[in-house]
PDB file of N, CA and C in Angstrom:
ATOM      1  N   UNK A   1      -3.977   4.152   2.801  1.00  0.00           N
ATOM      2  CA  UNK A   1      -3.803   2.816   2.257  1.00  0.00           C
ATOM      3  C   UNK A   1      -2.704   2.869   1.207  1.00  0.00           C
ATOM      4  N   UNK A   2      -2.068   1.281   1.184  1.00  0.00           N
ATOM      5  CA  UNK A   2      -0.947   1.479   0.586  1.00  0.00           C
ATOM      6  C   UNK A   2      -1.239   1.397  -1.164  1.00  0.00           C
ATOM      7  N   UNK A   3      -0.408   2.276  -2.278  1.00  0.00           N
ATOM      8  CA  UNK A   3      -1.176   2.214  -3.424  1.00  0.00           C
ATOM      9  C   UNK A   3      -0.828   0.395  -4.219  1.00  0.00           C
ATOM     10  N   UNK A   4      -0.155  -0.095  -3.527  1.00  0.00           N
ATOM     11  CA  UNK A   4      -0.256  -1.631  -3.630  1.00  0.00           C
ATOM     12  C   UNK A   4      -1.799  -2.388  -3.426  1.00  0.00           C
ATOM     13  N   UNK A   5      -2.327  -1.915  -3.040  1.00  0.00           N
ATOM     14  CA  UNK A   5      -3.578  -2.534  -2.583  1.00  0.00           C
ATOM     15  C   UNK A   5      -5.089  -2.042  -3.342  1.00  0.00           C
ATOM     16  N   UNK A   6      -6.163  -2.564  -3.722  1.00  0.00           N
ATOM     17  CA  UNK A   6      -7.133  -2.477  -3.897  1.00  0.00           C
ATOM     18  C   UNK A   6      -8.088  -2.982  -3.250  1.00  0.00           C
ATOM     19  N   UNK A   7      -9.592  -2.213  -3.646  1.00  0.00           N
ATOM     20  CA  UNK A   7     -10.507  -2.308  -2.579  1.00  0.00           C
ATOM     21  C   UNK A   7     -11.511  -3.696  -3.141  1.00  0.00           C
ATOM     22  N   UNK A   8     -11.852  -4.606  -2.659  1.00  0.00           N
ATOM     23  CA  UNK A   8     -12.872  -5.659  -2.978  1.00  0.00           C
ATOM     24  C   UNK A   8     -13.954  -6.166  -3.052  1.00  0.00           C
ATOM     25  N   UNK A   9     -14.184  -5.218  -1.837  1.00  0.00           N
ATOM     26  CA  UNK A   9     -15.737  -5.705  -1.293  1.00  0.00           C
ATOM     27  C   UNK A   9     -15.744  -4.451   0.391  1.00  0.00           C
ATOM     28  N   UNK A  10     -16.955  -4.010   0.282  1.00  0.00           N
ATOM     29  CA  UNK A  10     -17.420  -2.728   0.793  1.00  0.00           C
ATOM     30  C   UNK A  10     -19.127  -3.301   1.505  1.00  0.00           C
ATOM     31  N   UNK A  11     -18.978  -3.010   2.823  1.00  0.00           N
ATOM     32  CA  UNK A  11     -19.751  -3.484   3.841  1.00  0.00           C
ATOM     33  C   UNK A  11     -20.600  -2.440   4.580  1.00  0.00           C
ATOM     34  N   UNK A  12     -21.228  -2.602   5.237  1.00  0.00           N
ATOM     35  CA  UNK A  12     -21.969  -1.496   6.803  1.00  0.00           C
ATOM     36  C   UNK A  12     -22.047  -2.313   8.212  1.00  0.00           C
ATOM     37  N   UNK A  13     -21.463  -3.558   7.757  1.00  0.00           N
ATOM     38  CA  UNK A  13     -21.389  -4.468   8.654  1.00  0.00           C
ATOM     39  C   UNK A  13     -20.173  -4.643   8.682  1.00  0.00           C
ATOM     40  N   UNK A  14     -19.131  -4.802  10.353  1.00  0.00           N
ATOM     41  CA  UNK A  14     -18.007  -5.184  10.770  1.00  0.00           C
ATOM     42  C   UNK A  14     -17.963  -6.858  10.422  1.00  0.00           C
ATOM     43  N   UNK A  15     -19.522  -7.607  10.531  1.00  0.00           N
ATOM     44  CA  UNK A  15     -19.383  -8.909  10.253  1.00  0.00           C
ATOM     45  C   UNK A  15     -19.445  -9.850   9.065  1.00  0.00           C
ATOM     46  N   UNK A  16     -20.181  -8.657   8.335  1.00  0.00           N
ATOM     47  CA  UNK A  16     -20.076  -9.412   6.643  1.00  0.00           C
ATOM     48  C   UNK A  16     -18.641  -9.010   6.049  1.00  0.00           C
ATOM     49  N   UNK A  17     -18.027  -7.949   6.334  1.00  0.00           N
ATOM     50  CA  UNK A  17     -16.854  -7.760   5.380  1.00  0.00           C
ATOM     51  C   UNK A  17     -16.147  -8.927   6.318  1.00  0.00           C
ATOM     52  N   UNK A  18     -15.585  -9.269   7.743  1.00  0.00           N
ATOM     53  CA  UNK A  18     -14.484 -10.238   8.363  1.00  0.00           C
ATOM     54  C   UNK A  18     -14.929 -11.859   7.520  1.00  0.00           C
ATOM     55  N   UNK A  19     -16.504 -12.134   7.101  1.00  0.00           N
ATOM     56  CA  UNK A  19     -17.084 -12.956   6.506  1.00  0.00           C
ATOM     57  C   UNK A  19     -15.959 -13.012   5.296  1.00  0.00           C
ATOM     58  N   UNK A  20     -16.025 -12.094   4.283  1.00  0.00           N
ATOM     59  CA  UNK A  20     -15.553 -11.708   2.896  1.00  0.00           C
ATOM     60  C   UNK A  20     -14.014 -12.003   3.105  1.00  0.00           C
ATOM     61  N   UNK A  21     -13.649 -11.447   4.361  1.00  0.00           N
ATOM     62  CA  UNK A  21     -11.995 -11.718   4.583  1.00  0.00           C
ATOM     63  C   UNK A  21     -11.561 -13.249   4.937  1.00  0.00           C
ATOM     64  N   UNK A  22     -12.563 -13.901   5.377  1.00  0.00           N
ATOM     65  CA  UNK A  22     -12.460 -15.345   5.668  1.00  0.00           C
ATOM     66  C   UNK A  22     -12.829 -16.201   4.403  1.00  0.00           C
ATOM     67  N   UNK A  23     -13.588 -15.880   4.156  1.00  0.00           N
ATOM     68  CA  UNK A  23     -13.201 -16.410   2.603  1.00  0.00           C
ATOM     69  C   UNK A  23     -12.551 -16.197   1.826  1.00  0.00           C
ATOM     70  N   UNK A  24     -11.792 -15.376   1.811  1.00  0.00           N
ATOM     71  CA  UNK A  24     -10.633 -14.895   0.565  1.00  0.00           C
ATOM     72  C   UNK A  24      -9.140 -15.861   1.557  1.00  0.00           C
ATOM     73  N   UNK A  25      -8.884 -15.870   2.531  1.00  0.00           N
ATOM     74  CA  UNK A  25      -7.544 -16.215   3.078  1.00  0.00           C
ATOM     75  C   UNK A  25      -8.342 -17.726   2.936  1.00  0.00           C
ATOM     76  N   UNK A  26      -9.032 -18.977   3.243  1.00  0.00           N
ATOM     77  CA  UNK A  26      -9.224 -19.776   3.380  1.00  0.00           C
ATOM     78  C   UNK A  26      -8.944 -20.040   1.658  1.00  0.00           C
ATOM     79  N   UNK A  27      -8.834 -19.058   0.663  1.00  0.00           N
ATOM     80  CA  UNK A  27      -8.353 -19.988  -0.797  1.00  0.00           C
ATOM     81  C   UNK A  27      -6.878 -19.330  -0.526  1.00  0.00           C
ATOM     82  N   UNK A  28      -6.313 -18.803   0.864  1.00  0.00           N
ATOM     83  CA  UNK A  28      -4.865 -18.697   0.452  1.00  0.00           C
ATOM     84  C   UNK A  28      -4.358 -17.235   0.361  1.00  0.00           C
ATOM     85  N   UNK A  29      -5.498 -16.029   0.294  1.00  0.00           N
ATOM     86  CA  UNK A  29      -5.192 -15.230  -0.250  1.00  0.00           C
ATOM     87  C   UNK A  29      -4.765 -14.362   1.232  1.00  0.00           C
ATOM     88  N   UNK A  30      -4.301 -12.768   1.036  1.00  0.00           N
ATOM     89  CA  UNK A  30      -3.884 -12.550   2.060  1.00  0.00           C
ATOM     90  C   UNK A  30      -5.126 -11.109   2.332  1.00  0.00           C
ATOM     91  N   UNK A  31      -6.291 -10.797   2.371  1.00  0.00           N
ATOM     92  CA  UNK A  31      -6.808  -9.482   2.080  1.00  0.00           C
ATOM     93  C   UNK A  31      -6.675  -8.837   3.727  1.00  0.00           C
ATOM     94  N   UNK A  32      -7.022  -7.793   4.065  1.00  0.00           N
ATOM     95  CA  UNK A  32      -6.811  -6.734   5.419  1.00  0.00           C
ATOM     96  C   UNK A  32      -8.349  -6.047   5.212  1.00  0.00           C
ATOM     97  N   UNK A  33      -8.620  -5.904   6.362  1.00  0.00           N
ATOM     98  CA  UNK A  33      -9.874  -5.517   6.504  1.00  0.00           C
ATOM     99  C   UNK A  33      -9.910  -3.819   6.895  1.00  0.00           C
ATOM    100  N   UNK A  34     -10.603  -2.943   7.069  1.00  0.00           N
ATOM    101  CA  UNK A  34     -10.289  -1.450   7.734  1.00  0.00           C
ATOM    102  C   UNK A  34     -11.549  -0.912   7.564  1.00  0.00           C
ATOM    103  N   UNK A  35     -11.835  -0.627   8.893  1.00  0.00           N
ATOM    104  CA  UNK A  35     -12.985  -0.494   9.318  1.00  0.00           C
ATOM    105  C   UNK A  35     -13.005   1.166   9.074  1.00  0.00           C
ATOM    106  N   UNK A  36     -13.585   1.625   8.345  1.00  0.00           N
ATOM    107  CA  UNK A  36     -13.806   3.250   8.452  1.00  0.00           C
ATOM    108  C   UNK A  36     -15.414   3.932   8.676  1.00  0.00           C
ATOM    109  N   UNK A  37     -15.591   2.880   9.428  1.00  0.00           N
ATOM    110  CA  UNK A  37     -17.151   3.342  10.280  1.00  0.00           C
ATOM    111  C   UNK A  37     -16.678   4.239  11.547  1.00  0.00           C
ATOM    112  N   UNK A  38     -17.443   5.384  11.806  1.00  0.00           N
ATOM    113  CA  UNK A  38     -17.477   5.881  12.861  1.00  0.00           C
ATOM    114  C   UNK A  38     -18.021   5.243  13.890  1.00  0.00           C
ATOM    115  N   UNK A  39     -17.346   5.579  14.775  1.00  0.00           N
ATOM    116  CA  UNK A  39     -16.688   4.675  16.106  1.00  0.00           C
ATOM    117  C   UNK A  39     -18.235   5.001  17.297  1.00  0.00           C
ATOM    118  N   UNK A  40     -18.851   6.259  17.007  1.00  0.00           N
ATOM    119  CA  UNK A  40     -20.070   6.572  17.839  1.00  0.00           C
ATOM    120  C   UNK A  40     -21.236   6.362  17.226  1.00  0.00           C
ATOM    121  N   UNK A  41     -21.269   6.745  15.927  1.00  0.00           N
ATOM    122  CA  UNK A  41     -22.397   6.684  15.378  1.00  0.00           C
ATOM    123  C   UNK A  41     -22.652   5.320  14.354  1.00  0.00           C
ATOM    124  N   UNK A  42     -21.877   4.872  14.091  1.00  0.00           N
ATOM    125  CA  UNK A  42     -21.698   3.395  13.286  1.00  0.00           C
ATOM    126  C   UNK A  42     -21.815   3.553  11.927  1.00  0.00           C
ATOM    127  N   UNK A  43     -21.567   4.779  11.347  1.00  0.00           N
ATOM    128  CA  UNK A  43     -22.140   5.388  10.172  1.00  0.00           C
ATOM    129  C   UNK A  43     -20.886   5.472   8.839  1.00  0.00           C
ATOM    130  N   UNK A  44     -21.075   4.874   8.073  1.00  0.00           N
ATOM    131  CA  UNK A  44     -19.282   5.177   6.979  1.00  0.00           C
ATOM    132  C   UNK A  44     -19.283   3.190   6.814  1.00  0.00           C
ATOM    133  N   UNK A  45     -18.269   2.673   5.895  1.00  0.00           N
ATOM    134  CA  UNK A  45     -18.116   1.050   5.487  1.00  0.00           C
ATOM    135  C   UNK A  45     -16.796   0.343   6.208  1.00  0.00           C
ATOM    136  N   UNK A  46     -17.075  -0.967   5.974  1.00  0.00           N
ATOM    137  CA  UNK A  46     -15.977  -1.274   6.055  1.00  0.00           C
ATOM    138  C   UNK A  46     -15.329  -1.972   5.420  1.00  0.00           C
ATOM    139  N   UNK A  47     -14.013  -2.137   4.899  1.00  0.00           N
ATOM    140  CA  UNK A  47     -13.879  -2.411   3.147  1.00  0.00           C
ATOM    141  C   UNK A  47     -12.485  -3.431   3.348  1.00  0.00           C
ATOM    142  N   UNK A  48     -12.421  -4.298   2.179  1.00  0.00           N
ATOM    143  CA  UNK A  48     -11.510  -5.355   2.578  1.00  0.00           C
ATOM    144  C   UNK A  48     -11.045  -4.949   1.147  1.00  0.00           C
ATOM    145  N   UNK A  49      -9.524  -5.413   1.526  1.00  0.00           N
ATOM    146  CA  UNK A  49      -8.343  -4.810   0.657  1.00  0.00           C
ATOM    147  C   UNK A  49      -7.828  -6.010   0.380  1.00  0.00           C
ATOM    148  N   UNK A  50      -7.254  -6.310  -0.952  1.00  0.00           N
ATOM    149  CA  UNK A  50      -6.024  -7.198  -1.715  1.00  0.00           C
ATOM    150  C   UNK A  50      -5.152  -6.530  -1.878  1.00  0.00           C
ATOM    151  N   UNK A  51      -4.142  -7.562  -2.290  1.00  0.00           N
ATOM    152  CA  UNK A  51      -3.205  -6.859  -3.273  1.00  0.00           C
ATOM    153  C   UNK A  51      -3.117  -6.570  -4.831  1.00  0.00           C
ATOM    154  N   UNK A  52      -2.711  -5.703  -5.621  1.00  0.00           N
ATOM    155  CA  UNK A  52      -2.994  -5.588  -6.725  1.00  0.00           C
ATOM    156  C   UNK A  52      -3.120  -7.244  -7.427  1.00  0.00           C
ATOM    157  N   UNK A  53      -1.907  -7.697  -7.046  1.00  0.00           N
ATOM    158  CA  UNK A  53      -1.496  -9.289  -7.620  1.00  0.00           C
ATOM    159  C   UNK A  53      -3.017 -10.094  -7.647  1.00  0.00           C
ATOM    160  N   UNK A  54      -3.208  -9.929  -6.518  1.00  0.00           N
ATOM    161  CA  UNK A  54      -4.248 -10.946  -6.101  1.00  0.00           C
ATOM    162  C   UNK A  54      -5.785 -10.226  -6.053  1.00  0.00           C
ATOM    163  N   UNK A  55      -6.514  -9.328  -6.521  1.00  0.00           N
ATOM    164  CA  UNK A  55      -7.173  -8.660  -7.081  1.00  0.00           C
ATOM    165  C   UNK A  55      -8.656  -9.328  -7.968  1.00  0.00           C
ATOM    166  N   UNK A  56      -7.709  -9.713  -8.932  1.00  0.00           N
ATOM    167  CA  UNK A  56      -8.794 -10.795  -9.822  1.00  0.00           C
ATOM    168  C   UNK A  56      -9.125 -12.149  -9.634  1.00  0.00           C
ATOM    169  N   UNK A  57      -8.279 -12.548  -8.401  1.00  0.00           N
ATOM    170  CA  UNK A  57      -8.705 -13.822  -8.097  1.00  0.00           C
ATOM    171  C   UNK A  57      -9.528 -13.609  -6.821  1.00  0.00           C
ATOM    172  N   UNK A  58      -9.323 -12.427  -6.073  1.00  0.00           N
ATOM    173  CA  UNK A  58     -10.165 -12.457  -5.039  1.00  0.00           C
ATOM    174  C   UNK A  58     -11.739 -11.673  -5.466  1.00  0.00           C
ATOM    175  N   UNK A  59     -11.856 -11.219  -6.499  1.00  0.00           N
ATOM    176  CA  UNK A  59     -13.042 -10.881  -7.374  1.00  0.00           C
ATOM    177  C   UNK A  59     -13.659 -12.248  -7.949  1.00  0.00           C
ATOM    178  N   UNK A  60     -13.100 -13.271  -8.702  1.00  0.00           N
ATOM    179  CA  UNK A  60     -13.493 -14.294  -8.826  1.00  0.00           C
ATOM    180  C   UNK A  60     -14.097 -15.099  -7.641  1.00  0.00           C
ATOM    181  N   UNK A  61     -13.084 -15.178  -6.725  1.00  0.00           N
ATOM    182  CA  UNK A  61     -13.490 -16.100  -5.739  1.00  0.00           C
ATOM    183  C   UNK A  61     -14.483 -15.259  -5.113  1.00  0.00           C
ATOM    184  N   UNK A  62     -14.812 -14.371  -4.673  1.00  0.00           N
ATOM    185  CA  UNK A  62     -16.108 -13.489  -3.771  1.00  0.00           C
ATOM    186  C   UNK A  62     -17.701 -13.643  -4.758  1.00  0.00           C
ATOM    187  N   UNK A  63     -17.262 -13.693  -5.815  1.00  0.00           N
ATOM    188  CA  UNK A  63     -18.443 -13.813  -7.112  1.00  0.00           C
ATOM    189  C   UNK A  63     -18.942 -15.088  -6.580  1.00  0.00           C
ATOM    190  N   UNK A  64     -17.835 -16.222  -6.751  1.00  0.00           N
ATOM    191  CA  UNK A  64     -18.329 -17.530  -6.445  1.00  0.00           C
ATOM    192  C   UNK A  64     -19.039 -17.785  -5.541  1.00  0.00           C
ATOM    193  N   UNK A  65     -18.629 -17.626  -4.298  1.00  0.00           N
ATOM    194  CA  UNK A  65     -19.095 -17.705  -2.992  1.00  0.00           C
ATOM    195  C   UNK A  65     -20.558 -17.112  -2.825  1.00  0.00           C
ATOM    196  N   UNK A  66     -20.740 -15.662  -2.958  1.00  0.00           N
ATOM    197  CA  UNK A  66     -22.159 -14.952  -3.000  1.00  0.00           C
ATOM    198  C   UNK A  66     -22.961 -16.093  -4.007  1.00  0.00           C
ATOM    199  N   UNK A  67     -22.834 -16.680  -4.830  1.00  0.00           N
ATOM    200  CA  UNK A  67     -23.613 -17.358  -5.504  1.00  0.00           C
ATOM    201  C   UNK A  67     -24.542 -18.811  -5.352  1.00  0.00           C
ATOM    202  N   UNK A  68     -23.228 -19.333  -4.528  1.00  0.00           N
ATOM    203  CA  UNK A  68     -23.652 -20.718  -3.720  1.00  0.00           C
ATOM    204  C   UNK A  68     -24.553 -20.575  -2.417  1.00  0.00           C
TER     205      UNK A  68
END
């Protein structure tokens, strides 16, 4: 991963982190998802990435959301 980027939100589910990524681009933002679960056993996360820039707003906005 590029050192431009930070990590946001950390999953065991392929469908809650694409969840986390759909809410962060729907306020605009741009995050990447990367699945580092093993591919046989389903075992390891999968973690959605910002950019440094956009970091604290996608921490804000994920706070929000889990709350409502």
């Amino acid at each position: 991963m590029e050192k431009d980027w930070q990590l946001v939100y950390s999953a065991k589910s392929v469908v809650e982190a694409e969840m986390r990524r759909a809410i962060l681009e729907s306020a605009g933002l741009e995050p990447i998802v990367m699945n580092k679960q093993d591919s046989s056993y389903l075992f390891g996360d999968v973690e959605v990435y910002v950019s440094n820039e956009q970091f604290e707003r996608a921490v804000e906005i994920l706070k929000t959301a889990d709350n409502e």
